[in-house]
N, C-alpha and C. Protein backbone atom coordinates (compact mmCIF):
# COMPACT_ATOMS: atom_id res chain seq x y z
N UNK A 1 -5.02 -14.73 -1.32
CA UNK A 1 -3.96 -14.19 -0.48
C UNK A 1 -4.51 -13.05 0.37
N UNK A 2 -5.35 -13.33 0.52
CA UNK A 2 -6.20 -12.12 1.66
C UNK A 2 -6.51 -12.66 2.65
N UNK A 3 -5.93 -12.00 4.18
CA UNK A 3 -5.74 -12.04 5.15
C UNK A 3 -6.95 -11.28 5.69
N UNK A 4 -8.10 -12.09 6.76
CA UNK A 4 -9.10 -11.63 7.18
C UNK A 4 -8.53 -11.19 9.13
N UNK A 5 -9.37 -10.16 9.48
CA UNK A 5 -8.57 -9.53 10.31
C UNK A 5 -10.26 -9.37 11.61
N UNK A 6 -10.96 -9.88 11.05
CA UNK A 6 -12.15 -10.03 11.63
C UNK A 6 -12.80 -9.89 12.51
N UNK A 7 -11.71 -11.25 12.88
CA UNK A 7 -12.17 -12.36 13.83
C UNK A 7 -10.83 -12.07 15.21
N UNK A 8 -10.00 -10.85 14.93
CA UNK A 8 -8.90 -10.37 15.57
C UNK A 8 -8.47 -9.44 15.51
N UNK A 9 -9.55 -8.35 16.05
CA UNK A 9 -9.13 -7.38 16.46
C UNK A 9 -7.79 -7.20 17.27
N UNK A 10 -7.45 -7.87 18.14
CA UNK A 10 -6.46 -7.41 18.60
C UNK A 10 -4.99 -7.49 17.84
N UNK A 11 -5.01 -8.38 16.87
CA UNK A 11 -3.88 -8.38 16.30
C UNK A 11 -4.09 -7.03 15.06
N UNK A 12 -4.75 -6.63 14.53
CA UNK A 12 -5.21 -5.41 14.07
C UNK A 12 -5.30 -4.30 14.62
N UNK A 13 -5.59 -4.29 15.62
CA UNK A 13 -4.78 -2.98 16.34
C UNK A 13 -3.45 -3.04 16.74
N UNK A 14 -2.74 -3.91 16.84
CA UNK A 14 -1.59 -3.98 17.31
C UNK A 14 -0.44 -3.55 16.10
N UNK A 15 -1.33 -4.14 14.81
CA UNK A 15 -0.14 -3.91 13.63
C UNK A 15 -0.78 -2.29 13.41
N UNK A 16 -1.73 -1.88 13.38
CA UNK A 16 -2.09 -0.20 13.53
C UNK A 16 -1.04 0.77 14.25
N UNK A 17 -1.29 0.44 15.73
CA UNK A 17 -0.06 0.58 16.18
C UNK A 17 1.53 1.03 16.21
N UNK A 18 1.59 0.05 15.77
CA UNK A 18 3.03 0.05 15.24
C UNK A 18 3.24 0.86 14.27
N UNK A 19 2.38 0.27 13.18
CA UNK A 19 2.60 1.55 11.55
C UNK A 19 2.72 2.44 11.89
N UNK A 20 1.66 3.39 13.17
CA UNK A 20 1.45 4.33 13.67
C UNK A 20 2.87 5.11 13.95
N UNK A 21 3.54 4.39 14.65
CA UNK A 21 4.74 4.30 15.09
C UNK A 21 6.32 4.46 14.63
N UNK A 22 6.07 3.78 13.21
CA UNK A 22 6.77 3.58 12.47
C UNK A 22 6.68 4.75 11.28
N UNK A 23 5.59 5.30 11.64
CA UNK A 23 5.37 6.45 10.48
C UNK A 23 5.44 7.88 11.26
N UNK A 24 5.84 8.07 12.76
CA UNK A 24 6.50 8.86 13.22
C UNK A 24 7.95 8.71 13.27
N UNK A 25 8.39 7.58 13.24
CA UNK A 25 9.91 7.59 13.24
C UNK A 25 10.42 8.00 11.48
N UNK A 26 9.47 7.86 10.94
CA UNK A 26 9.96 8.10 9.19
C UNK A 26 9.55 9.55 9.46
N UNK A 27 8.41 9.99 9.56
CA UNK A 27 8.29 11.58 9.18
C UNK A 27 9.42 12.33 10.14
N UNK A 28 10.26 11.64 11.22
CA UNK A 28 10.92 12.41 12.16
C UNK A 28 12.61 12.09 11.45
N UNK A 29 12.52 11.18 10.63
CA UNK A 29 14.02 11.29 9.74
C UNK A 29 14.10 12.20 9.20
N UNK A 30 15.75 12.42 8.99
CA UNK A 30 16.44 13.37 8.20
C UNK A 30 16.42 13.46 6.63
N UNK A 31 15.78 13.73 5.79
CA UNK A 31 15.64 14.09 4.53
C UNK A 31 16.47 13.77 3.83
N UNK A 32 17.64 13.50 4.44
CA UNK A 32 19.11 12.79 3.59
C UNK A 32 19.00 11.69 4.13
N UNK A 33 18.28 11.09 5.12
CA UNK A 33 18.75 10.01 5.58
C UNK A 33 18.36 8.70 4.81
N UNK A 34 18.23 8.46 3.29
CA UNK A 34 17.73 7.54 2.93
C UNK A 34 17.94 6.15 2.82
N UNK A 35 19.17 5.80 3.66
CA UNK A 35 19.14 3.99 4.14
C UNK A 35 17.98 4.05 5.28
N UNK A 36 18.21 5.28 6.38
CA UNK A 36 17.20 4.91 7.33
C UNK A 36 15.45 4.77 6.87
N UNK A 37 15.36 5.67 5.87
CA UNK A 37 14.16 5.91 5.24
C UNK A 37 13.61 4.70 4.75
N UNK A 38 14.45 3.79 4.01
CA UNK A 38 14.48 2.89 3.42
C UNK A 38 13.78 1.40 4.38
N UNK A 39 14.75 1.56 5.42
CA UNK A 39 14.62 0.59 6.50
C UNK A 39 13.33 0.54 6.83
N UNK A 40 13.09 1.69 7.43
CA UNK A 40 11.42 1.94 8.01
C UNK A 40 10.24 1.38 6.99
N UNK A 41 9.96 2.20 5.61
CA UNK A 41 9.73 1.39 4.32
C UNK A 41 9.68 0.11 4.41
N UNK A 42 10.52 -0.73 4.76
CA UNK A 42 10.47 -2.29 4.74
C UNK A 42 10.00 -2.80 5.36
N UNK A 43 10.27 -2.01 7.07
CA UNK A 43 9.48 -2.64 7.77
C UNK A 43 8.17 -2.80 8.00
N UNK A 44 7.56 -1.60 7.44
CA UNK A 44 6.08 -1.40 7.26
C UNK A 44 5.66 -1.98 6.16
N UNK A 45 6.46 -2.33 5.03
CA UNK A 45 5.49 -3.13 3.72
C UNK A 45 6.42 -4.34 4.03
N UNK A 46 7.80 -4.57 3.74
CA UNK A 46 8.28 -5.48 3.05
C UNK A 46 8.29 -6.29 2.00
N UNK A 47 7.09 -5.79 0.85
CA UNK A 47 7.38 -5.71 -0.62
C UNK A 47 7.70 -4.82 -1.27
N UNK A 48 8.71 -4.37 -1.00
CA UNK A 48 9.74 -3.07 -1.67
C UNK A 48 10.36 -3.38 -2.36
N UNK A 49 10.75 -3.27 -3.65
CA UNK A 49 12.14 -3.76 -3.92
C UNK A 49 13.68 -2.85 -4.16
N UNK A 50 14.76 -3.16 -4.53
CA UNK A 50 15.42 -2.39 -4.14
C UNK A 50 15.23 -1.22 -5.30
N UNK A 51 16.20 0.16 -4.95
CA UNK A 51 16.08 1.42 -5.68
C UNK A 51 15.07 1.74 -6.18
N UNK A 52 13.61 1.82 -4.90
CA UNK A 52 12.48 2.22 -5.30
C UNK A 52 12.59 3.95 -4.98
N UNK A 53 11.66 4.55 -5.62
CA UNK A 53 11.99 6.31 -5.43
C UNK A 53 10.32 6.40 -5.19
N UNK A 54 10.18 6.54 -4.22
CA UNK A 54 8.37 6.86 -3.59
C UNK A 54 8.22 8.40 -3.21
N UNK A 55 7.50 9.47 -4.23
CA UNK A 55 8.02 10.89 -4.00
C UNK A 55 6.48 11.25 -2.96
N UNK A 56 6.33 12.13 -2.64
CA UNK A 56 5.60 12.95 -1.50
C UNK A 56 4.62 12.61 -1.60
N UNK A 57 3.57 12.34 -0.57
CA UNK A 57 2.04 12.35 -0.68
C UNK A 57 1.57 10.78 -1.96
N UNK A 58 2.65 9.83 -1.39
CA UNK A 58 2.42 9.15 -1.97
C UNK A 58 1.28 7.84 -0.92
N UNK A 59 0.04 6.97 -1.46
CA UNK A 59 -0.34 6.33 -0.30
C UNK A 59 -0.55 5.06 -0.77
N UNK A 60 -0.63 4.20 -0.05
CA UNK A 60 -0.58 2.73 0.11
C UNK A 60 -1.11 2.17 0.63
N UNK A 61 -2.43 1.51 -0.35
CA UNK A 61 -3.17 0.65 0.87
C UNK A 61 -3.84 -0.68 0.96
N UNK A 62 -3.42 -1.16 1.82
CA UNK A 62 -3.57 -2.67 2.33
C UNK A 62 -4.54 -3.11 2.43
N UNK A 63 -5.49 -2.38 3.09
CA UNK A 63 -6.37 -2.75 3.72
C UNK A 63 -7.32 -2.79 3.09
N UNK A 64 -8.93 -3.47 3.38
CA UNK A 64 -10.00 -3.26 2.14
C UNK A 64 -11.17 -4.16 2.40
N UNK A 65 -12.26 -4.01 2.37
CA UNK A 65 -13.90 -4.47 2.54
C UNK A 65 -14.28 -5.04 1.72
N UNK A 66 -15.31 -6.04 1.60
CA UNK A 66 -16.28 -6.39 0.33
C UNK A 66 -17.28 -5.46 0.11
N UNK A 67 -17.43 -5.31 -1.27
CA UNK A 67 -18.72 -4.35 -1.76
C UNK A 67 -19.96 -5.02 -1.05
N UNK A 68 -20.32 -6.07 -0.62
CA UNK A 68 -21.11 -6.82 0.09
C UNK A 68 -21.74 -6.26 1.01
N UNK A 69 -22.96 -5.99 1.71
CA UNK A 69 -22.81 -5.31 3.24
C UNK A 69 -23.13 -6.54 3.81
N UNK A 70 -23.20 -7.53 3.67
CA UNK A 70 -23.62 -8.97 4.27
C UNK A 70 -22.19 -9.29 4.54
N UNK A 71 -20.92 -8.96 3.49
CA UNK A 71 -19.91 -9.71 4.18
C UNK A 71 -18.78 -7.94 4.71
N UNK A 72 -19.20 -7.20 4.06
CA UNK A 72 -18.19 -6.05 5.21
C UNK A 72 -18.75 -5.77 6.69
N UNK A 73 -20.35 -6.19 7.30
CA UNK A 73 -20.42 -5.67 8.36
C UNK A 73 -20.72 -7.42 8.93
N UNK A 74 -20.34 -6.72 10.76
CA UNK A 74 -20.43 -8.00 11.57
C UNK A 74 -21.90 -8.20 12.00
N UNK A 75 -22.25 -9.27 11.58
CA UNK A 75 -23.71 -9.94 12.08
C UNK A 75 -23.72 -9.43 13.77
N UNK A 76 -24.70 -8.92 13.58
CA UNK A 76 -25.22 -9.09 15.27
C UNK A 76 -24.12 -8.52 15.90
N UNK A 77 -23.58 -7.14 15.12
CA UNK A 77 -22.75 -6.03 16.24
C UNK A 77 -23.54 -5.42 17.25
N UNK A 78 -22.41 -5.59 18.51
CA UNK A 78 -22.84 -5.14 19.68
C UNK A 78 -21.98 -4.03 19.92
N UNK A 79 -22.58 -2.33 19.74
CA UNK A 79 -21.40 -1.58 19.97
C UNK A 79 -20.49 -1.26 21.51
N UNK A 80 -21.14 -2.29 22.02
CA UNK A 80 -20.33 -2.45 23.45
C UNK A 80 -19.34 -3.51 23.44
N UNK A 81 -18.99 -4.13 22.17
CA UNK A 81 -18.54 -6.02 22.35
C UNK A 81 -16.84 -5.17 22.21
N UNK A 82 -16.46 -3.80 21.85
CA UNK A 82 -15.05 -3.47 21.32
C UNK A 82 -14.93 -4.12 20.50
N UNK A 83 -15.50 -4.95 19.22
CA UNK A 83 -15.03 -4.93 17.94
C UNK A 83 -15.28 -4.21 16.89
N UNK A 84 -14.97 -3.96 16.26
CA UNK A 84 -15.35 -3.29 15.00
C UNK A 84 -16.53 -3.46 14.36
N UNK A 85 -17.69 -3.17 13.76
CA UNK A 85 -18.74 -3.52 12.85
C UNK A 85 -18.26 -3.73 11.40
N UNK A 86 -16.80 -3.55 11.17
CA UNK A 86 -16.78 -3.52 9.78
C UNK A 86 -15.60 -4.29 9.79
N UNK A 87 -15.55 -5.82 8.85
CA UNK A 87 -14.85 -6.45 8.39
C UNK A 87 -13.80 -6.06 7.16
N UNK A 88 -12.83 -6.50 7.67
CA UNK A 88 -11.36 -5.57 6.97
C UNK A 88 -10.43 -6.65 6.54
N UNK A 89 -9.72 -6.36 5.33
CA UNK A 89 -9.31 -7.52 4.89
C UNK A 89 -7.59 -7.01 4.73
N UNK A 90 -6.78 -7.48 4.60
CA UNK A 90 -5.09 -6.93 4.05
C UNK A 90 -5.10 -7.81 2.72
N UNK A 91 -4.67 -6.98 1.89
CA UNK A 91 -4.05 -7.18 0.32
C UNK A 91 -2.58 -7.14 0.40
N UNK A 92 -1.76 -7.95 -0.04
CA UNK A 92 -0.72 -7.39 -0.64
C UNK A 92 0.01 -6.32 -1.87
N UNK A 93 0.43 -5.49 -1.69
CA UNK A 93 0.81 -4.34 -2.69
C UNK A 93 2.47 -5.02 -2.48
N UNK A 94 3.05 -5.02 -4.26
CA UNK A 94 4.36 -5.59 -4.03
C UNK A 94 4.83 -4.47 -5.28
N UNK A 95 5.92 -3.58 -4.50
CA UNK A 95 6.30 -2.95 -5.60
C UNK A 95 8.07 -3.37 -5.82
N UNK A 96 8.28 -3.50 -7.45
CA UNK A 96 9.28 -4.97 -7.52
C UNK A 96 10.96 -3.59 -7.81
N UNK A 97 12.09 -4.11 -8.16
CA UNK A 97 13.01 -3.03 -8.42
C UNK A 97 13.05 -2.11 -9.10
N UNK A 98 13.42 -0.82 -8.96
CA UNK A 98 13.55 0.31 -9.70
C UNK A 98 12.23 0.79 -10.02
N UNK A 99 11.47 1.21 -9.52
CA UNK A 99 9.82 1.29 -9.73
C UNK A 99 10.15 2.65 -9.09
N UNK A 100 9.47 4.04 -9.70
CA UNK A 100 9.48 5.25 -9.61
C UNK A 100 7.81 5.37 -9.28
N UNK A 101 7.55 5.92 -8.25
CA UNK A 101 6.07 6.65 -7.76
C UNK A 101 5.58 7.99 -7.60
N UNK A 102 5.24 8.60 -8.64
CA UNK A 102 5.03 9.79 -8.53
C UNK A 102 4.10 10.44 -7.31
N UNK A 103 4.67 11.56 -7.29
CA UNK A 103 3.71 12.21 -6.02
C UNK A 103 2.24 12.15 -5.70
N UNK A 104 1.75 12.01 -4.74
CA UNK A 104 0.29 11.91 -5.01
C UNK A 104 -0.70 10.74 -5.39
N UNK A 105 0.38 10.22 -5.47
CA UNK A 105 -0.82 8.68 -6.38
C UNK A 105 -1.12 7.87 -4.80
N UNK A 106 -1.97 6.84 -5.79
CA UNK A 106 -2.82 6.28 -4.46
C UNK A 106 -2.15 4.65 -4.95
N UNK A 107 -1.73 3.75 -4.31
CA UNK A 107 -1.94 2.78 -4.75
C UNK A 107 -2.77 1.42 -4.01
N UNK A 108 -3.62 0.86 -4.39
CA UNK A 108 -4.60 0.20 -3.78
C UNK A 108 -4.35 -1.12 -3.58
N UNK A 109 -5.23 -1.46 -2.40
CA UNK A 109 -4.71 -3.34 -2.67
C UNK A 109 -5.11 -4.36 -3.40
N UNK A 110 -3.48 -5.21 -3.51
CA UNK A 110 -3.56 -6.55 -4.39
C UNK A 110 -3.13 -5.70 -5.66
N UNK A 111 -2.10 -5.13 -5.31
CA UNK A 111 -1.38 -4.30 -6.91
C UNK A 111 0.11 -5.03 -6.78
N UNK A 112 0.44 -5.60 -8.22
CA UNK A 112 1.78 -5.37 -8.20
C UNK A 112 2.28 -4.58 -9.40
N UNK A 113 3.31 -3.69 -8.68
CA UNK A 113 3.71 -2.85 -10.03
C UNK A 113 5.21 -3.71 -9.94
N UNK A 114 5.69 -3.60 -11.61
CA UNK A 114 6.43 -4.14 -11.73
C UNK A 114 8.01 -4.00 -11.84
N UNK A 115 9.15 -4.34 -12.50
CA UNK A 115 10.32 -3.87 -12.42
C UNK A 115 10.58 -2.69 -13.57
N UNK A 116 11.09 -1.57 -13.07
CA UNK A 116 11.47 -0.46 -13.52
C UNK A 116 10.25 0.48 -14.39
N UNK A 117 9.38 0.43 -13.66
CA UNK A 117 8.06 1.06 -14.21
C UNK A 117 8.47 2.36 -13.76
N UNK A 118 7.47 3.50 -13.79
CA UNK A 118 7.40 4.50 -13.68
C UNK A 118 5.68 4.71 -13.50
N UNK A 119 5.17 5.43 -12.54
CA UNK A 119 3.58 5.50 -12.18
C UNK A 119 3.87 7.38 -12.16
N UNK A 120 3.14 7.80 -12.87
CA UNK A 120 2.80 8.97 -13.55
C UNK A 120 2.37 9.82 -12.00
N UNK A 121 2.69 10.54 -11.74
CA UNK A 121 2.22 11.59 -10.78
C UNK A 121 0.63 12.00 -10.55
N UNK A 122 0.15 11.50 -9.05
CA UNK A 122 -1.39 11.54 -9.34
C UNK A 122 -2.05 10.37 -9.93
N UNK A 123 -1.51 9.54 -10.12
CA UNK A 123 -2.17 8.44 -10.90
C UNK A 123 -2.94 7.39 -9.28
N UNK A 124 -4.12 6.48 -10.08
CA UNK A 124 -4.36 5.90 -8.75
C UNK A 124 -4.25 4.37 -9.71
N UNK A 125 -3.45 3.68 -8.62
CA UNK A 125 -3.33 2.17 -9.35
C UNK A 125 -4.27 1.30 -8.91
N UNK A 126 -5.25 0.77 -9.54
CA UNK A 126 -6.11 -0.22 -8.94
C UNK A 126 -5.81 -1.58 -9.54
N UNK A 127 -5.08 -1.72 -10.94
CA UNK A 127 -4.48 -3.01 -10.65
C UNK A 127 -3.08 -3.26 -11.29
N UNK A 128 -2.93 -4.45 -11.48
CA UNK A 128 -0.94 -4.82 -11.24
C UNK A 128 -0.55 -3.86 -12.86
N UNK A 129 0.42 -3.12 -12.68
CA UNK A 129 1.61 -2.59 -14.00
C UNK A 129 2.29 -3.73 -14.17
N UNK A 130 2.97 -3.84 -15.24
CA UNK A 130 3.85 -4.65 -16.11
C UNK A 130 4.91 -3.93 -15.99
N UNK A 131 5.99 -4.77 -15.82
CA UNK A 131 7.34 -4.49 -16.01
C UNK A 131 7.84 -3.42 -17.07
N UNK A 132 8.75 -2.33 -16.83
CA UNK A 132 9.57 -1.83 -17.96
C UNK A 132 8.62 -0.90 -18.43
N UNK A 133 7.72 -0.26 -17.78
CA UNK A 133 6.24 0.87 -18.47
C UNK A 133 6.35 2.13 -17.59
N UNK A 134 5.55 2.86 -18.81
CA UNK A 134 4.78 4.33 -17.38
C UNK A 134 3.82 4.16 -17.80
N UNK A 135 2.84 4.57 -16.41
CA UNK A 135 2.01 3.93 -16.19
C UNK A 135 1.64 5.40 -15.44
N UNK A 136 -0.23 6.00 -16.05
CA UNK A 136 -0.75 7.21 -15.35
C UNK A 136 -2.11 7.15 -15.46
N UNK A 137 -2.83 8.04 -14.79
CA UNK A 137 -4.12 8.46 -14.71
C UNK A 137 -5.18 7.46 -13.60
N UNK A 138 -6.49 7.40 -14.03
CA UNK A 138 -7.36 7.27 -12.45
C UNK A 138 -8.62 6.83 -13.98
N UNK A 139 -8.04 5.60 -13.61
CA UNK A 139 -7.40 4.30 -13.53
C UNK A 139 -6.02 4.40 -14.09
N UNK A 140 -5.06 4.12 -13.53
CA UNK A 140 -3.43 4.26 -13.65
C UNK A 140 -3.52 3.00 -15.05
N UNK A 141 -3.14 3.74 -16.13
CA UNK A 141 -3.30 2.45 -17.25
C UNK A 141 -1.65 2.96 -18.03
N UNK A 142 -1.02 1.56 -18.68
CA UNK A 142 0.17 1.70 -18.88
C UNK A 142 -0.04 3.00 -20.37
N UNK A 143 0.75 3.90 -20.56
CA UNK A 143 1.06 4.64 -21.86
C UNK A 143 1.87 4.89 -22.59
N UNK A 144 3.35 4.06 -22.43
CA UNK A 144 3.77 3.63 -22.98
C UNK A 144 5.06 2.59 -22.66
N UNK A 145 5.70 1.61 -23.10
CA UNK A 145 6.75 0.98 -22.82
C UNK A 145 7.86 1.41 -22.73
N UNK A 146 9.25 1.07 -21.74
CA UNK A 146 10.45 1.52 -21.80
C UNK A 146 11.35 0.79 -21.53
N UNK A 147 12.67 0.67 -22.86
CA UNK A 147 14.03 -0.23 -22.98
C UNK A 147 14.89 0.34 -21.60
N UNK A 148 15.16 -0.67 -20.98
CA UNK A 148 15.51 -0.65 -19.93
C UNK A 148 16.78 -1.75 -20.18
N UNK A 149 18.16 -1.32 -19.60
CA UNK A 149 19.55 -2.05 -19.41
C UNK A 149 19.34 -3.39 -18.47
C-alpha cells in the first residue's frame, strides 16, 4: 500500500501545497472551533476516526525512503532536470475511534493505532497499537490494557 511519488513530482508538490495550505487555515482557527478543526484534520489525512483528541506538537508522517541508497536516490540525477534526487514514498497512518495522542509524539508511516487507545505523551509510534491500550515511549510499546464500554 505504498504509493511511489517518484516518477511525479508534480503531483507531489501539488499535495505539499495544499497541506501547506491547509495547515495555515488550521493554525489560523479558533481554539474552540473544533468541528472546523476537525474538518481540516480530515481533509489532510482522512484516516481519522471519530472523537479523536490529537494534543499539541503532535506529528504525522506519511511520507518515507528506503534504507537503500540504490532505491532512495534517482539514477542519473540531473540537478537541473527539477526533480528531486530523493525517492519518496506515502504510507498510510490510520488512526481508528476514540484514540487519544499525547503531546509531542511522533507518529510514523504505515501505523495503525487502534480503537480507544491512548499513546502516552512523547511517545514515537513506529508500528500499529492494538485496540483498547496505552501505549508509550520511543519505541511507543503497549503498557497496559483498558476495559472500555
Amino acid at each position: 500500500m505504498c504509493q511511489d511519488y517518484s516518477d511525479n513530482q508534480e503531483e507531489l508538490a501539488a499535495m505539499t501545497l495544499k497541506t501547506k495550505r491547509l495547515l495555515v487555515k488550521l493554525n489560523a482557527t479558533d481554539y474552540a472551533d473544533t468541528i472546523q478543526k476537525e474538518k481540516i484534520w480530515r481533509e489532510m489525512f482522512g484516516s481519522i476516526g471519530n472523537n479523536v483528541l490529537i494534543a499539541s506538537d503532535v506529528k504525522i508522517y506519511t511520507a518515507t525512503h528506503s534504507t537503500k541508497v540504490s532505491e532512495r536516490t534517482a539514477q542519473n540525477w540531473d540537478e537541473n532536470s527539477g526533480i528531486s534526487f530523493c525517492n519518496t514514498f506515502a504510507q498510510p497512518v490510520i488512526i481508528e475511534d476514540n484514540v487519544w495522542i499525547g503531546g509531542g509524539s511522533i507518529i510514523l508511516p504505515n501505523v495503525t493505532i487502534g480503537k480507544n487507545s491512548v499513546i502516552g505523551a512523547g511517545s514515537i509510534v513506529t508500528r500499529s497499537i492494538p485496540s483498547n491500550c496505552v501505549a508509550v515511549g520511543n519505541p511507543c510499546r503497549v503498557i497496559k490494557y483498558v476495559e472500555n464500554e
